[in-house]
N, C-alpha and C. Protein backbone atom coordinates (compact mmCIF):
# COMPACT_ATOMS: atom_id res chain seq x y z
N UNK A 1 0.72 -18.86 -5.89
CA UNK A 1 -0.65 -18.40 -6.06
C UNK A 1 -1.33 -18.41 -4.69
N UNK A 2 -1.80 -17.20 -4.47
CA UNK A 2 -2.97 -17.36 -2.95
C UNK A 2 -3.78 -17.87 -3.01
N UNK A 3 -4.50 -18.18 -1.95
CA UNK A 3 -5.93 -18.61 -1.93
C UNK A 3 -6.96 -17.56 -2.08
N UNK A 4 -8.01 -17.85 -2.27
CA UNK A 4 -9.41 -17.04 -2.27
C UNK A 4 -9.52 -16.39 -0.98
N UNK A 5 -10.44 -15.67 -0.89
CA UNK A 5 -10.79 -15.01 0.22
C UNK A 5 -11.77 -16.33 0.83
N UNK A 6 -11.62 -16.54 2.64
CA UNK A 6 -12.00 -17.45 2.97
C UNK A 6 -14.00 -17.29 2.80
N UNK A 7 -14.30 -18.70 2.29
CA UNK A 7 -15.36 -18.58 2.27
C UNK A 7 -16.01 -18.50 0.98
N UNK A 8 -15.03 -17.86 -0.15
CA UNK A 8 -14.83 -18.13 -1.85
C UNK A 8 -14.55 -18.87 -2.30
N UNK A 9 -14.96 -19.07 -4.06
CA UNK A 9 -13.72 -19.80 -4.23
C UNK A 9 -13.09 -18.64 -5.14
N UNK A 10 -12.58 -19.08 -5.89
CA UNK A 10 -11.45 -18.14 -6.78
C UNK A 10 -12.33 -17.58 -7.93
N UNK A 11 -13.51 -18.01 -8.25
CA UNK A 11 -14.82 -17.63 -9.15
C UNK A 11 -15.80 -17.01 -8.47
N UNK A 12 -15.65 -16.74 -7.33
CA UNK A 12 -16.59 -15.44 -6.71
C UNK A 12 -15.37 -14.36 -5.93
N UNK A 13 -14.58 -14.13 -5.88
CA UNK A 13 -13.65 -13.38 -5.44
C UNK A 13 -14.00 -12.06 -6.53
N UNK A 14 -13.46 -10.81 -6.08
CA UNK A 14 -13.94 -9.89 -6.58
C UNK A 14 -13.04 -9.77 -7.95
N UNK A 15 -13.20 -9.59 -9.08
CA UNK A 15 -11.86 -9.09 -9.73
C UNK A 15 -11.73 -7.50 -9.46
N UNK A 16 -10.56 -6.82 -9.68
CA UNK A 16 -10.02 -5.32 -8.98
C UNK A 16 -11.11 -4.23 -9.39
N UNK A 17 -11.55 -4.32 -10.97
CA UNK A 17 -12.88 -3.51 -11.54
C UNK A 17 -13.77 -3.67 -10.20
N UNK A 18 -13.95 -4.56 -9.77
CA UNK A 18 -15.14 -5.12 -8.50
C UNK A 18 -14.71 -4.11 -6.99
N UNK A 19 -13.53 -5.03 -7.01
CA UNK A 19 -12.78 -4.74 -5.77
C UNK A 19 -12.93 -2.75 -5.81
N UNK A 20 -12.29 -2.14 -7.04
CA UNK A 20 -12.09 -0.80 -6.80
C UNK A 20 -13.46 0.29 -6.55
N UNK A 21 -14.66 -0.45 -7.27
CA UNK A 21 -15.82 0.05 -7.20
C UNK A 21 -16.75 -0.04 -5.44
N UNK A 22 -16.13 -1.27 -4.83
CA UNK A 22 -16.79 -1.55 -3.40
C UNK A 22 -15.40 -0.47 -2.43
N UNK A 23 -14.38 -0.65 -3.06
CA UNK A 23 -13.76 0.48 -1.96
C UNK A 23 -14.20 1.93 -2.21
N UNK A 24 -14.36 2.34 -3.26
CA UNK A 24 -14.95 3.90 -3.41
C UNK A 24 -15.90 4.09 -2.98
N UNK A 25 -17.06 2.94 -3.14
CA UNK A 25 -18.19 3.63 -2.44
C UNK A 25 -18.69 3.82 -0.87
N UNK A 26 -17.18 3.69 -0.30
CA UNK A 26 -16.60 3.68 1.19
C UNK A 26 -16.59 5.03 1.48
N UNK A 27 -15.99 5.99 0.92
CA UNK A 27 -15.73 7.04 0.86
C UNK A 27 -15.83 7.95 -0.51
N UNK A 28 -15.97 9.57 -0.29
CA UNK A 28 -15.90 10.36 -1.34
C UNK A 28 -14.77 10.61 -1.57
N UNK A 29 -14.21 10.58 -2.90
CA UNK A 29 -13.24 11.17 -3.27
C UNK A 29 -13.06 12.32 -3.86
N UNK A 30 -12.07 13.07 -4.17
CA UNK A 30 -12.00 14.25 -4.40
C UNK A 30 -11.54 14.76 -5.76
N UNK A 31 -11.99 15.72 -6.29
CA UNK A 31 -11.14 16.39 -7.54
C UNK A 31 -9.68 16.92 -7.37
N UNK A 32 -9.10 17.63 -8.27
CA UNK A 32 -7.88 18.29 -7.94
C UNK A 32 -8.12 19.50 -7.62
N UNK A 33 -9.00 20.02 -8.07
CA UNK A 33 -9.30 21.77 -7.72
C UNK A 33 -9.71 21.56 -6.23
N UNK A 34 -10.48 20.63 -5.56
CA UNK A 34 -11.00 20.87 -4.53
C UNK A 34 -9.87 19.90 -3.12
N UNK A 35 -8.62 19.51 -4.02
CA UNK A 35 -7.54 18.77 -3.10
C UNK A 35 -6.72 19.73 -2.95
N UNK A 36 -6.62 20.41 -3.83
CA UNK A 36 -5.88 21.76 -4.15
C UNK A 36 -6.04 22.96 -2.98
N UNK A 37 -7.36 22.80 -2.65
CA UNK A 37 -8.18 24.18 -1.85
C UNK A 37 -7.59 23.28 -0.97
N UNK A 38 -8.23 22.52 -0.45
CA UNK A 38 -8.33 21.46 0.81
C UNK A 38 -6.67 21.87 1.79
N UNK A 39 -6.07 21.28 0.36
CA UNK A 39 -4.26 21.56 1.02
C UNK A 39 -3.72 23.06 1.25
N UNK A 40 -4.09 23.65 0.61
CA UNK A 40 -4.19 25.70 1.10
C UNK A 40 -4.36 26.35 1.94
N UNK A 41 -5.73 25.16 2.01
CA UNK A 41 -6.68 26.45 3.38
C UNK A 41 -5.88 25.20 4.86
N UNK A 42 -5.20 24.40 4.52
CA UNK A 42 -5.06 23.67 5.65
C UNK A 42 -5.43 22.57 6.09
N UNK A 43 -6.74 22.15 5.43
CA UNK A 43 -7.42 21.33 5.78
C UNK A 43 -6.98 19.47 5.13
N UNK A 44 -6.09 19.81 4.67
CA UNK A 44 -5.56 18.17 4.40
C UNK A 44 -4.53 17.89 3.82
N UNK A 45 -3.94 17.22 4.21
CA UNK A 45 -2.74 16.55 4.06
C UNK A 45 -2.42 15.81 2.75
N UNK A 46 -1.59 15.95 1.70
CA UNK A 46 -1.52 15.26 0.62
C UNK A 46 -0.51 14.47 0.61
N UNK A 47 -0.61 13.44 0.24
CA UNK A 47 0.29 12.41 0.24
C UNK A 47 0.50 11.31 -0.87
N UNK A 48 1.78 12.08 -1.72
CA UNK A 48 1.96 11.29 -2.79
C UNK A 48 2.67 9.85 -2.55
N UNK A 49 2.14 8.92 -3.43
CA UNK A 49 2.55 7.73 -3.14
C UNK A 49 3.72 7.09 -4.46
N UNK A 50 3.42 7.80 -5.26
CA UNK A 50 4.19 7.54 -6.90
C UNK A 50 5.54 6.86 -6.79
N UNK A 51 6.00 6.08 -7.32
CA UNK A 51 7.46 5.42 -7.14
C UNK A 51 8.20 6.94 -7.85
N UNK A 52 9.32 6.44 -7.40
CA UNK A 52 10.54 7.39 -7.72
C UNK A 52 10.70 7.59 -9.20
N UNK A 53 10.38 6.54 -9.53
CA UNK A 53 10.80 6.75 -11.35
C UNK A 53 9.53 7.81 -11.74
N UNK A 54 7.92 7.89 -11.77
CA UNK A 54 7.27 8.49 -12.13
C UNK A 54 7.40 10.19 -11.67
N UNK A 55 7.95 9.99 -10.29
CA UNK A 55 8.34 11.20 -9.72
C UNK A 55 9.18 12.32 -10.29
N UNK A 56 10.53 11.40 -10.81
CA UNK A 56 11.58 11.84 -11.47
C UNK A 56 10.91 12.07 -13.06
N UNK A 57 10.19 11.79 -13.49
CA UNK A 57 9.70 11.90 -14.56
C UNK A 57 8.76 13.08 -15.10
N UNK A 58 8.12 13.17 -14.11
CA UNK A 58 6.89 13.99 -14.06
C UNK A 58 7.14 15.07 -13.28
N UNK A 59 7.28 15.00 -12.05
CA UNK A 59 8.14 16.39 -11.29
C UNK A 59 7.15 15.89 -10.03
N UNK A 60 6.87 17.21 -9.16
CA UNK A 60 6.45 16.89 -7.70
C UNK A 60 5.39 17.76 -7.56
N UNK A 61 4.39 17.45 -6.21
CA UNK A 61 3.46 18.49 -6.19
C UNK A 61 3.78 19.18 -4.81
N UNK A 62 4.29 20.50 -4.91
CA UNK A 62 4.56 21.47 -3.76
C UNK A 62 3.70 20.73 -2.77
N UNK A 63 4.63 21.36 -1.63
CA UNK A 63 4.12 20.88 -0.46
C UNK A 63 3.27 19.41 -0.11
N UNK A 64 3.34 18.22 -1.45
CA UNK A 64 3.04 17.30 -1.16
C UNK A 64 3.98 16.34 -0.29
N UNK A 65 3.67 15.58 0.74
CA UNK A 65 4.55 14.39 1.60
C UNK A 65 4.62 13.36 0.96
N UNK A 66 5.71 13.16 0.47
CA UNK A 66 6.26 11.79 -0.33
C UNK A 66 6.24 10.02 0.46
N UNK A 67 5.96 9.59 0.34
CA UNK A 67 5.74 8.31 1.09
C UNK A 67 5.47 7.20 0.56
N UNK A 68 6.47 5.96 0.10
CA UNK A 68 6.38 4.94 -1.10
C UNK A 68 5.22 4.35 -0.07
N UNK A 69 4.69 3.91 -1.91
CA UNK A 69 3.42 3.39 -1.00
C UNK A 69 3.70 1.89 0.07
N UNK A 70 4.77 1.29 -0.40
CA UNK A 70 5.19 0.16 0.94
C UNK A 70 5.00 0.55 2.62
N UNK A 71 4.95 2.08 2.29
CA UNK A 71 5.53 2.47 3.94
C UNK A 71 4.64 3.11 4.59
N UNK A 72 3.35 3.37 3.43
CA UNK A 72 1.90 4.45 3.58
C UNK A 72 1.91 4.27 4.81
N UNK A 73 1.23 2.59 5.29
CA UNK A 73 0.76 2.72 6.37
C UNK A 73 1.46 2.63 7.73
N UNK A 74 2.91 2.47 7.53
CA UNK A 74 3.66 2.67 8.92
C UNK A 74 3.95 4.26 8.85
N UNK A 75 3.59 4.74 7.94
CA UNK A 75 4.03 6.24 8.08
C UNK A 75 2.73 6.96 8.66
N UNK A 76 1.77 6.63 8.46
CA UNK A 76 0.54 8.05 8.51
C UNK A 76 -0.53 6.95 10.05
N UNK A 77 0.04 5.80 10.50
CA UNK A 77 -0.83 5.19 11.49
C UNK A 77 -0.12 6.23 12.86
N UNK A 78 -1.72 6.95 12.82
CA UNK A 78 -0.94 7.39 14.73
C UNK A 78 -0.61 6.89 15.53
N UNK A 79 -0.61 5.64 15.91
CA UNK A 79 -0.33 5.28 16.97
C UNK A 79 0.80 4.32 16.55
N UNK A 80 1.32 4.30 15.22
CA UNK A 80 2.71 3.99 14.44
C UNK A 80 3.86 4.42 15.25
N UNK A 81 5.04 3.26 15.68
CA UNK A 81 6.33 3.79 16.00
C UNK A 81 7.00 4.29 14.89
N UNK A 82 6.83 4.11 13.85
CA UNK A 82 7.80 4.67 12.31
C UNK A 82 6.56 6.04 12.18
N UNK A 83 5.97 6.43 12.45
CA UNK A 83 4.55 7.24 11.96
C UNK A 83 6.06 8.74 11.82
N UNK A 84 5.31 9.26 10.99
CA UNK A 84 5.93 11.11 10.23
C UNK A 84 5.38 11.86 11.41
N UNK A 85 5.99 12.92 11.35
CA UNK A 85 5.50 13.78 12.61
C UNK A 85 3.56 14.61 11.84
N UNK A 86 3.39 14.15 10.80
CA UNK A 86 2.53 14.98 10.22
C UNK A 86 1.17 13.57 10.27
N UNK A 87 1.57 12.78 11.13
CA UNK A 87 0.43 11.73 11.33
C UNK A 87 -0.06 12.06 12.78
N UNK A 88 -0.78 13.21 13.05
CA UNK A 88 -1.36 14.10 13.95
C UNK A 88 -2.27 13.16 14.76
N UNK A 89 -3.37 12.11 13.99
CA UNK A 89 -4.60 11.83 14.37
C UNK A 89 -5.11 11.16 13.62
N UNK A 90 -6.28 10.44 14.02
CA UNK A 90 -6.98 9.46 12.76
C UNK A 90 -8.38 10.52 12.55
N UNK A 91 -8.11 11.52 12.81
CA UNK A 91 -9.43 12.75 12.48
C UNK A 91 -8.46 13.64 11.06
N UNK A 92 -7.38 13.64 10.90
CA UNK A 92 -6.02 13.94 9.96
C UNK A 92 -6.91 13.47 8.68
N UNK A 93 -7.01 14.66 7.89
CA UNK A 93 -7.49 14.42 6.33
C UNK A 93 -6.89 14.53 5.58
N UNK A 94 -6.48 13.08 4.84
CA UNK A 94 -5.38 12.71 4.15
C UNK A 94 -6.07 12.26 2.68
N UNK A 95 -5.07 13.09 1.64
CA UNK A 95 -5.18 12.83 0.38
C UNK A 95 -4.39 12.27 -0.42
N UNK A 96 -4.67 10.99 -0.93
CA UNK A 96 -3.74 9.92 -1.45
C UNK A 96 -3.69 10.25 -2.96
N UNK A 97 -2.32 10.33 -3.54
CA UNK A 97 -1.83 10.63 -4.63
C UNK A 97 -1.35 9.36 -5.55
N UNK A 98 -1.90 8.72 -6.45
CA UNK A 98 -1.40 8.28 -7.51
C UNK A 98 -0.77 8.97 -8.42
N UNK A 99 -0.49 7.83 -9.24
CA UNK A 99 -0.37 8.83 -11.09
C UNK A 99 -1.59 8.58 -11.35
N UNK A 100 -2.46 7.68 -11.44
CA UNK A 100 -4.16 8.21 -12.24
C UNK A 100 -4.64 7.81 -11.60
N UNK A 101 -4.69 7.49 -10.40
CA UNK A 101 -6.10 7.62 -9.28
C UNK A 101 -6.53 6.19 -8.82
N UNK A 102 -5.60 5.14 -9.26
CA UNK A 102 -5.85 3.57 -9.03
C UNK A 102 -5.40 3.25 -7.55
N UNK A 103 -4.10 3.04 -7.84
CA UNK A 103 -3.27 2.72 -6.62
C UNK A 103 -3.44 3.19 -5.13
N UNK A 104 -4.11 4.84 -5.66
CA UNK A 104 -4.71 5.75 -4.21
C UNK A 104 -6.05 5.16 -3.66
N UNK A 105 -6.77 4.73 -4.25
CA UNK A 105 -8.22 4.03 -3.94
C UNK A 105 -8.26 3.02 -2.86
N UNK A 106 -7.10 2.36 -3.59
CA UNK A 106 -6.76 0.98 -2.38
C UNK A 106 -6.04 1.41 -1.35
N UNK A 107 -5.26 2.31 -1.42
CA UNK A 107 -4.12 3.03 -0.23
C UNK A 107 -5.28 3.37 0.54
N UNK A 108 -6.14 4.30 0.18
CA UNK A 108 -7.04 5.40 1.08
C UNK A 108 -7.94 4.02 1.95
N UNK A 109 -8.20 3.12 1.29
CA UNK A 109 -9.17 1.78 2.29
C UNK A 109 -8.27 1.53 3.00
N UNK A 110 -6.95 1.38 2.63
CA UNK A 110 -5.80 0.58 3.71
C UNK A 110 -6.19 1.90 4.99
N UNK A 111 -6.10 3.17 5.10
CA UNK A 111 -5.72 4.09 5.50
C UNK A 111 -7.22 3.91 6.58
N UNK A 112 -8.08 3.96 5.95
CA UNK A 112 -9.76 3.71 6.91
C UNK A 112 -9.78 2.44 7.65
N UNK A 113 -8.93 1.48 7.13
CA UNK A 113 -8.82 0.28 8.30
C UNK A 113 -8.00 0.60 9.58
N UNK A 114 -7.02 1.20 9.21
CA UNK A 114 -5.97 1.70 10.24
C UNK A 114 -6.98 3.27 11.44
N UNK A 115 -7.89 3.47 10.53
CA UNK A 115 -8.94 4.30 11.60
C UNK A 115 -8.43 5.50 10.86
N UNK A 116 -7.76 6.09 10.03
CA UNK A 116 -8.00 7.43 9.32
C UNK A 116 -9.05 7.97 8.42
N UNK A 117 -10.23 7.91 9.03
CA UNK A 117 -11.59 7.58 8.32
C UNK A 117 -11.71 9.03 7.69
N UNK A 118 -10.94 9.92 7.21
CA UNK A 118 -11.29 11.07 6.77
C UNK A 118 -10.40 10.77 5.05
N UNK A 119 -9.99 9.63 5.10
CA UNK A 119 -8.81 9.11 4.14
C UNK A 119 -9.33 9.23 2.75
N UNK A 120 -8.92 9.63 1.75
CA UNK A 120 -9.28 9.92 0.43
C UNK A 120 -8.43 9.58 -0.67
N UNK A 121 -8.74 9.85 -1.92
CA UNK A 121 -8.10 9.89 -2.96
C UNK A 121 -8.07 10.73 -4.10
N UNK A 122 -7.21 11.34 -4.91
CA UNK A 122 -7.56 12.13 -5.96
C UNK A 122 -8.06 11.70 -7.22
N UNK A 123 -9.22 11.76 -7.25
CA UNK A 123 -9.73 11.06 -8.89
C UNK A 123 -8.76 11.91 -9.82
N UNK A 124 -8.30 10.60 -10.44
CA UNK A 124 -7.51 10.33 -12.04
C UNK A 124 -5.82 11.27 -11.67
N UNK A 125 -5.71 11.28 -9.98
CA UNK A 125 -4.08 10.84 -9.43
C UNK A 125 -3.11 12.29 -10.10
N UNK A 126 -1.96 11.89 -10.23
CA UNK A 126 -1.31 13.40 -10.45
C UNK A 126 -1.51 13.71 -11.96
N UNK A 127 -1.68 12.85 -13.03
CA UNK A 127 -2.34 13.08 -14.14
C UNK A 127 -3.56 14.00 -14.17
N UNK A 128 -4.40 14.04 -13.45
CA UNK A 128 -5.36 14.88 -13.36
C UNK A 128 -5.37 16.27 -12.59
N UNK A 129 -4.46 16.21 -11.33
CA UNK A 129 -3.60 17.59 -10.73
C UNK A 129 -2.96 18.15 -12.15
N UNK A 130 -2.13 17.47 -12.57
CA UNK A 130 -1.22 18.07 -13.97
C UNK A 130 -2.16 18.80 -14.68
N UNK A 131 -3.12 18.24 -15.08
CA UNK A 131 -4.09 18.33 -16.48
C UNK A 131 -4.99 19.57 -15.95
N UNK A 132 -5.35 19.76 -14.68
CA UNK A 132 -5.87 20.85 -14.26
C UNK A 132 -5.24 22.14 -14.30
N UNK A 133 -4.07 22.01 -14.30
CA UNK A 133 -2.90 23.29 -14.36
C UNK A 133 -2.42 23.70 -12.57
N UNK A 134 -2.52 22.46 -12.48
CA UNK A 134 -2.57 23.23 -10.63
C UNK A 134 -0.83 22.85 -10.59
N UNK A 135 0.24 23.22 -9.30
CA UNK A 135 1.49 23.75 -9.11
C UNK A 135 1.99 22.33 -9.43
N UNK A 136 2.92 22.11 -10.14
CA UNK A 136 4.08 21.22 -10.15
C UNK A 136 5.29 21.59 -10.50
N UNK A 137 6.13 20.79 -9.41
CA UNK A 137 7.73 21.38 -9.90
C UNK A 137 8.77 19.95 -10.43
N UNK A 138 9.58 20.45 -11.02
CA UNK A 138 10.32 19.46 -11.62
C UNK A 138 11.86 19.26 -10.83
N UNK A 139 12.17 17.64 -10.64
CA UNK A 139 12.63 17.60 -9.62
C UNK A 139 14.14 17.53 -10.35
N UNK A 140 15.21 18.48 -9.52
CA UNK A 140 16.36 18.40 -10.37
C UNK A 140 16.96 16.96 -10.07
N UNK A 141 18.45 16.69 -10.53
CA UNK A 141 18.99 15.43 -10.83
C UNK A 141 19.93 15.46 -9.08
N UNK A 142 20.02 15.02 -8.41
CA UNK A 142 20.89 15.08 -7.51
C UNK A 142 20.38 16.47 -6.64
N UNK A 143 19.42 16.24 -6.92
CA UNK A 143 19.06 17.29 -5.64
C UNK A 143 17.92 16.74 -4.71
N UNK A 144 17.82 17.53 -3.86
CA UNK A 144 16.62 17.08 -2.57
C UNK A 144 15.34 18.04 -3.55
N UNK A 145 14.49 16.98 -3.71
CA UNK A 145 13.11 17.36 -4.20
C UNK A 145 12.08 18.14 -2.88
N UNK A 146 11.97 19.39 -3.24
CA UNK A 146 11.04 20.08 -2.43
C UNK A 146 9.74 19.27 -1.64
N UNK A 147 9.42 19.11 -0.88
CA UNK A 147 8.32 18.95 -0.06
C UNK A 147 8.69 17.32 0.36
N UNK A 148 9.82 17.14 -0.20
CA UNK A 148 10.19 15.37 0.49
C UNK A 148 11.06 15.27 1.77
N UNK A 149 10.30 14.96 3.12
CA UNK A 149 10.96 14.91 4.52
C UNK A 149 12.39 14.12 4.43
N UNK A 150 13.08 14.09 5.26
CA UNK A 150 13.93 12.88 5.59
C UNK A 150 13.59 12.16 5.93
N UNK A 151 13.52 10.87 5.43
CA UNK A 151 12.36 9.62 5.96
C UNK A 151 13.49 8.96 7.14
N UNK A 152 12.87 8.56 8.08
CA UNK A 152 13.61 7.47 8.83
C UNK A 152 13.65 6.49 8.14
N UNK A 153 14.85 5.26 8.42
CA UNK A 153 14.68 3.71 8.02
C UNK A 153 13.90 2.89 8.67
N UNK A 154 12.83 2.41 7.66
CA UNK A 154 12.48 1.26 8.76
C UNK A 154 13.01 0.08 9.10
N UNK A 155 12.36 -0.65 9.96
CA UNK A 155 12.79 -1.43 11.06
C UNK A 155 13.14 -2.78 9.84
N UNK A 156 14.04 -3.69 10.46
CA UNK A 156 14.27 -4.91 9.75
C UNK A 156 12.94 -5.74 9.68
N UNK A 157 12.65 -6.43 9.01
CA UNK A 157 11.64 -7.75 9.07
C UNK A 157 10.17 -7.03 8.46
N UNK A 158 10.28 -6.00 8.47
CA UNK A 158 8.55 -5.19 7.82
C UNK A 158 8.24 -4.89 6.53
């Protein structure tokens, strides 16, 4: 069990309802129709975070960059030795992909500490891309899933 945040005790610490409401109101987040445009016209980078099993389950979103969320932030920090060639800048407007929009909330704060202050999330995650009717493809069995790079390995000890 951890400790509290210093200066708490374990009865004023935020619970996550808390916690998720003080990270959103950090930043705006986005719909799918308007993450959708965003990634079209150019203007931002999507970046699904979904484990492999939901992936394989559900299918993929074109041209989205796959990146478990363990590795978010050695992958998209510019000034990262593991960083993707598509971690341009901390001016880089990046859209964080859940399955319903939880897991991306906290990714996108991790992402504004690291200085990618343009960092976002898709309200209600690829469930809500799906539900909009916007592009998904289904990923075959033994094949390379469209829009997923060759990741390097990272380093031992991280």
């Amino acid at each position: 069990m951890s400790a509290p945040p210093v200066g708490r005790t374990a009865e004023q610490a935020p619970g996550i309802d808390e916690l998720l409401e003080r990270v959103r109101a950090g930043y705006e987040r986005v719909g799918a129709r308007e993450a959708y445009d965003a990634v079209k016209a150019g203007e931002a980078l999507l970046v699904d975070i979904r484990y492999a099993a939901l992936r394989e389950r559900d299918g993929l979103i074109p041209g989205a960059l796959v990146v478990e969320r363990n590795e978010l932030e050695w992958r998209l920090d510019p000034r990262g030795s593991h960083r993707l060639p598509e971690a341009t800048g901390h001016d880089l407007r990046v859209v964080v992909v859940c399955d319903e929009g939880y897991a991306s909330s906290l990714a996108a704060e991790s992402l504004h500490r690291l200085g990618l202050h343009r960092a976002t999330d898709l309200v209600g995650g690829f469930q809500a891309w799906r539900a909009a009717g916007l592009p998904v493809t289904a990923r075959a069995d033994g094949t390379a899933a469209p829009g997923v790079p060759r990741r390097q390995p990272m380093p031992a000890g991280r």
